[in-house]
N, C-alpha and C. Protein backbone atom coordinates (compact mmCIF):
# COMPACT_ATOMS: atom_id res chain seq x y z
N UNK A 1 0.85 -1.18 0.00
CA UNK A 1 0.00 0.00 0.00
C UNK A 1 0.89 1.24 0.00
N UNK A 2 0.56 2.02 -0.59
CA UNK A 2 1.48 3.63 -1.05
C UNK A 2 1.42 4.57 0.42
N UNK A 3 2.40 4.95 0.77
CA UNK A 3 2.57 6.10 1.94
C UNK A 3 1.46 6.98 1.44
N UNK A 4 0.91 7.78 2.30
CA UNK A 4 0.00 8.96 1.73
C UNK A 4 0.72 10.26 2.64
N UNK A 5 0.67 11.08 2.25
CA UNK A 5 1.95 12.21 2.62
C UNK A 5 0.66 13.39 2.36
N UNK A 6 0.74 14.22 3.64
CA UNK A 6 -0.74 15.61 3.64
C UNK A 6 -0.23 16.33 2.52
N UNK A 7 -0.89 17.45 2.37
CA UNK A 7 -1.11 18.55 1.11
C UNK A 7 0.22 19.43 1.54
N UNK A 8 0.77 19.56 2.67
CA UNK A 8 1.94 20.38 2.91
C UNK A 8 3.45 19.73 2.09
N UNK A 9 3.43 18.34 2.92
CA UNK A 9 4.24 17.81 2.24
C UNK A 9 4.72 17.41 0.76
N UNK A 10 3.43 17.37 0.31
CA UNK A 10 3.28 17.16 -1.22
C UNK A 10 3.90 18.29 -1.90
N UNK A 11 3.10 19.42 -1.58
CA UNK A 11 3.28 20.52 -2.44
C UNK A 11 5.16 20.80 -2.19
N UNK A 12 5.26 20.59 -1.10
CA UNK A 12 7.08 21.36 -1.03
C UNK A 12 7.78 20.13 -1.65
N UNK A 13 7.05 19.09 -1.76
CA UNK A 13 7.83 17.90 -2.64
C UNK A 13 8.26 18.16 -3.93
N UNK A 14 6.93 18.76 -4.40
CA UNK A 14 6.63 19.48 -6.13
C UNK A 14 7.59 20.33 -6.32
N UNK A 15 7.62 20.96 -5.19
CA UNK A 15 8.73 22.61 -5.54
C UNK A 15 10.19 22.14 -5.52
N UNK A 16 10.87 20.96 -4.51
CA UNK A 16 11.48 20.58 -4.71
C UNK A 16 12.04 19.66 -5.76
N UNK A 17 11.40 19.07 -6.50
CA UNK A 17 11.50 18.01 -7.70
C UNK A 17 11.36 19.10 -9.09
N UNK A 18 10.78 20.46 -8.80
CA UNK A 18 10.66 21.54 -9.49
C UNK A 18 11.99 21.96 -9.92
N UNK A 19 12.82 22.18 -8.20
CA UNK A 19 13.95 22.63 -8.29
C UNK A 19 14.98 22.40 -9.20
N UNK A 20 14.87 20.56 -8.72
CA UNK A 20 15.94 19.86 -8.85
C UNK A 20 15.93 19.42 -10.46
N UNK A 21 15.09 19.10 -10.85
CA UNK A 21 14.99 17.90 -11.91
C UNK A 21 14.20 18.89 -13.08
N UNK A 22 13.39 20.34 -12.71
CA UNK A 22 12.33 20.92 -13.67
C UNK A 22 11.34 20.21 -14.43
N UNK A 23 11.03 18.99 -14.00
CA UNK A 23 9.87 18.07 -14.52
C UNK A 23 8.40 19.04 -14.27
N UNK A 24 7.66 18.84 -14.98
CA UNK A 24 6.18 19.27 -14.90
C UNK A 24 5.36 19.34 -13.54
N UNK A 25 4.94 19.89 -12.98
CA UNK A 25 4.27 19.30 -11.55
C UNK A 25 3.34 18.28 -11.81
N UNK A 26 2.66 17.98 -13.16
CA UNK A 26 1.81 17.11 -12.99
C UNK A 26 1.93 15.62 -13.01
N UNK A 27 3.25 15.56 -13.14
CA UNK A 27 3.80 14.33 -13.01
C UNK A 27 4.72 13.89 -11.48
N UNK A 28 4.58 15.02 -10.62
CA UNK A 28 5.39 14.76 -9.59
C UNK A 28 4.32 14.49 -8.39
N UNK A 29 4.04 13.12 -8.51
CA UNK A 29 3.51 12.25 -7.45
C UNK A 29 4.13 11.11 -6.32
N UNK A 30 3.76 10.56 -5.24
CA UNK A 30 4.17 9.93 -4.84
C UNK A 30 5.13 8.49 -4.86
N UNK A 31 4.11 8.64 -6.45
CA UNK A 31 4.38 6.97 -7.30
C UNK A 31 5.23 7.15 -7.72
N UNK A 32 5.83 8.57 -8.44
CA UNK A 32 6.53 8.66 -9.62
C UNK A 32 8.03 8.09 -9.62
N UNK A 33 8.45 7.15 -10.21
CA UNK A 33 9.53 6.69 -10.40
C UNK A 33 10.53 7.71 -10.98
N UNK A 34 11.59 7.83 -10.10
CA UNK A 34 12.90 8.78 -10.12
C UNK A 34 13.18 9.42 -11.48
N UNK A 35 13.80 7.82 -12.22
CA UNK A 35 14.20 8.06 -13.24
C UNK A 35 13.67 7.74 -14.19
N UNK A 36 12.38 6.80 -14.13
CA UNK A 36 11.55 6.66 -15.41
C UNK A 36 10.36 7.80 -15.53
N UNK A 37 9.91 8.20 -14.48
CA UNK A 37 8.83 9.06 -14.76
C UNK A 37 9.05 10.79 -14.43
N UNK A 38 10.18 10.67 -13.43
CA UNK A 38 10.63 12.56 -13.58
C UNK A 38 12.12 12.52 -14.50
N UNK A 39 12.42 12.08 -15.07
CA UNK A 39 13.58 12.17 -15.95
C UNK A 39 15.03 12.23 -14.60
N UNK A 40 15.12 11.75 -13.92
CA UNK A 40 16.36 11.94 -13.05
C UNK A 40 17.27 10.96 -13.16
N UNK A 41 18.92 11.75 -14.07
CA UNK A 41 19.67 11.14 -13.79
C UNK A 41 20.73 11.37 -12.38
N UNK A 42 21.83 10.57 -12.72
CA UNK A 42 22.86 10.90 -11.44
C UNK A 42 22.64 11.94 -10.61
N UNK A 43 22.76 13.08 -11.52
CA UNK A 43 23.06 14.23 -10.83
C UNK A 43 21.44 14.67 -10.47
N UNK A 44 20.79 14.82 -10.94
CA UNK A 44 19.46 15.14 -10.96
C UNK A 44 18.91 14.48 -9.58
N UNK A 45 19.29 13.10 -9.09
CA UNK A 45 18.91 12.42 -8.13
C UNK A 45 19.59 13.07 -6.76
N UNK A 46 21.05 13.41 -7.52
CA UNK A 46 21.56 13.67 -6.25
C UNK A 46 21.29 15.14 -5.61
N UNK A 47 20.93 16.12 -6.55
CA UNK A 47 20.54 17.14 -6.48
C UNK A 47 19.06 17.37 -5.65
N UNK A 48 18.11 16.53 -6.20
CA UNK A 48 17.06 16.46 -5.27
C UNK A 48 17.21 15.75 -3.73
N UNK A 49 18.08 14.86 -3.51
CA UNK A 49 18.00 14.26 -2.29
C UNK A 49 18.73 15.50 -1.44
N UNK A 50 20.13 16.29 -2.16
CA UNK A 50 20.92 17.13 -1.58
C UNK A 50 19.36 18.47 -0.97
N UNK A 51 18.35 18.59 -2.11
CA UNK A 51 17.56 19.82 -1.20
C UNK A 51 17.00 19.22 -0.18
N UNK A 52 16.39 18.12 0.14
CA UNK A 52 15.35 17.08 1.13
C UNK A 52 16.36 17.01 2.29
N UNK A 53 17.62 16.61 2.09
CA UNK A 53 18.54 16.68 3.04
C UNK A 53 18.91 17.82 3.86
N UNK A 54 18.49 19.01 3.48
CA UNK A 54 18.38 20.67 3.98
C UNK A 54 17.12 20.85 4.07
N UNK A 55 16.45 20.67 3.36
CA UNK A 55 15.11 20.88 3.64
C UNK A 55 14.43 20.08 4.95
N UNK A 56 14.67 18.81 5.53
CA UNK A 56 14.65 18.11 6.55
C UNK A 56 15.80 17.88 7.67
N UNK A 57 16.73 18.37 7.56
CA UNK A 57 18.40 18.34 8.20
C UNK A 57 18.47 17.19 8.86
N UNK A 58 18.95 16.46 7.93
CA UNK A 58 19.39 14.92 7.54
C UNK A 58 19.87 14.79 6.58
N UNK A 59 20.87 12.93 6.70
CA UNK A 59 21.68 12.93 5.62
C UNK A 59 20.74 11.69 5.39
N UNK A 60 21.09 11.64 4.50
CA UNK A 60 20.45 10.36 3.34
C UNK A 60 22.18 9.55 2.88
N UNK A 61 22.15 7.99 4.02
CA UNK A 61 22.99 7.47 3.48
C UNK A 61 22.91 6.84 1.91
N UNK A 62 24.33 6.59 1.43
CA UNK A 62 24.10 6.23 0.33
C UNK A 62 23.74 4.80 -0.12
N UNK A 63 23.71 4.25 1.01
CA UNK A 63 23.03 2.84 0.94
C UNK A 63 21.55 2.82 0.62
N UNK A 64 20.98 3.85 1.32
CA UNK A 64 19.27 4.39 1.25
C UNK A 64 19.02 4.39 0.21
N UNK A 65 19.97 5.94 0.17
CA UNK A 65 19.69 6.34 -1.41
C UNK A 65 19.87 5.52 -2.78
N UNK A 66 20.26 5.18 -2.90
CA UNK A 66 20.62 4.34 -4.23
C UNK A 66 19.47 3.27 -4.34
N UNK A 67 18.74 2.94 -3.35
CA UNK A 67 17.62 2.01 -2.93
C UNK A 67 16.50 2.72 -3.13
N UNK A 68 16.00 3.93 -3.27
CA UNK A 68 15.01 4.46 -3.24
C UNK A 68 14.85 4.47 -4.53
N UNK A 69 13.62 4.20 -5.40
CA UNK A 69 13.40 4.55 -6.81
C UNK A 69 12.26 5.20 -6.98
N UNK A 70 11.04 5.52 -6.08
CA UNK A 70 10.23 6.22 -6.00
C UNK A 70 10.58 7.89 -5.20
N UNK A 71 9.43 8.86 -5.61
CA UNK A 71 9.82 9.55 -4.85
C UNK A 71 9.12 9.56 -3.19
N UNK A 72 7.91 8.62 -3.43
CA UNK A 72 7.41 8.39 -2.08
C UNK A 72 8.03 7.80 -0.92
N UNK A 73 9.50 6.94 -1.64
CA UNK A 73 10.15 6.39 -0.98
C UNK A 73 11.03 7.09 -0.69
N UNK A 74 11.72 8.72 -1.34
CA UNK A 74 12.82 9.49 -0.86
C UNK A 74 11.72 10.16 0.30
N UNK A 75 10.68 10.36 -0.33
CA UNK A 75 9.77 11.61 1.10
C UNK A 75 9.69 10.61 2.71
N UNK A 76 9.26 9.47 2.13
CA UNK A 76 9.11 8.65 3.67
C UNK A 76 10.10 8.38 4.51
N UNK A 77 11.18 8.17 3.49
CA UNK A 77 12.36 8.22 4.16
C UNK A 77 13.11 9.59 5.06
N UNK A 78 12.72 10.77 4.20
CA UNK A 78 12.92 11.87 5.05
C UNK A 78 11.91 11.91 6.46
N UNK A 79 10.59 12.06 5.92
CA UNK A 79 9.66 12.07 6.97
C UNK A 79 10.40 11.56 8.11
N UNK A 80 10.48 10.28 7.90
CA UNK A 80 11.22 9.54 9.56
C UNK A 80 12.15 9.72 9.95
N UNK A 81 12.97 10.11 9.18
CA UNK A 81 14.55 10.81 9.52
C UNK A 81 14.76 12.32 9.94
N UNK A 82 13.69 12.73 9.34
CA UNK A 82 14.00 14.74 9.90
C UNK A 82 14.21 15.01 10.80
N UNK A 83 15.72 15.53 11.13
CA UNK A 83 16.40 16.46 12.21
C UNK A 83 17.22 15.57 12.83
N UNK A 84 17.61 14.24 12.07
CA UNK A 84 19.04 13.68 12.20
C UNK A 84 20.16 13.54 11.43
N UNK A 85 20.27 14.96 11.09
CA UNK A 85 21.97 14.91 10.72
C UNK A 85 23.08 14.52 11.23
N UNK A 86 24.01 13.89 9.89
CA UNK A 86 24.98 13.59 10.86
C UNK A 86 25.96 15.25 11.64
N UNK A 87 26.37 14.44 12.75
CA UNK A 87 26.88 15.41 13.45
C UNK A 87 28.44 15.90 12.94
N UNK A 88 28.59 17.24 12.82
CA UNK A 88 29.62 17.86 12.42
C UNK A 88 30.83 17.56 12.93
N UNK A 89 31.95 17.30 12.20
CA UNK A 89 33.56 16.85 12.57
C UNK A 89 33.63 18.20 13.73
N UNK A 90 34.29 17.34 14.45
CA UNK A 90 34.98 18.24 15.90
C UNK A 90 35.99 18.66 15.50
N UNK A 91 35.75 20.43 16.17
CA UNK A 91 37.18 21.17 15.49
C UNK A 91 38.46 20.97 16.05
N UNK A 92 39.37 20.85 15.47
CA UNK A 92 40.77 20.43 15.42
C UNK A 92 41.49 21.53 16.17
């Protein structure tokens, strides 16, 4: 069964996948597959996870990431993760 994500989340999803990738909004749904349905390559992927990762302040390991092919699956993954970044190198 598909995550369902409120009207807040959605919409800053749009603006973000807006950002990153400039795909249409009407194709930027929960379902939408990364790279078959918003056109995201390498950089395009990494570019959108890099705003979600500021936009939620969290990192998205790259084990995750590379695993995620939906975008419902990059949002859920933030959802549960927001406001665990990793913690900054101690100054020297």
């Amino acid at each position: 069964m598909p995550e369902v994500f409120d009207a807040e989340t959605l919409a800053l999803a749009r603006q973000l996948c807006q950002a990153a990738l400039g795909c249409p909004e009407e194709l930027i749904t929960p379902e939408a597959r990364l790279e078959e349905d918003l056109g995201a390559d390498s950089f395009g992927r990494a570019s959108l996870a890099a705003l979600m990762e500021d936009q939620w302040d969290l990192t998205i390991p790259d084990r995750e990431f590379l695993a995620m092919k939906t975008l419902g699956q990059m949002l859920g993954y933030c959802l549960a993760h927001r406001g665990e970044s990793s913690p900054a190198a101690p100054d020297q």
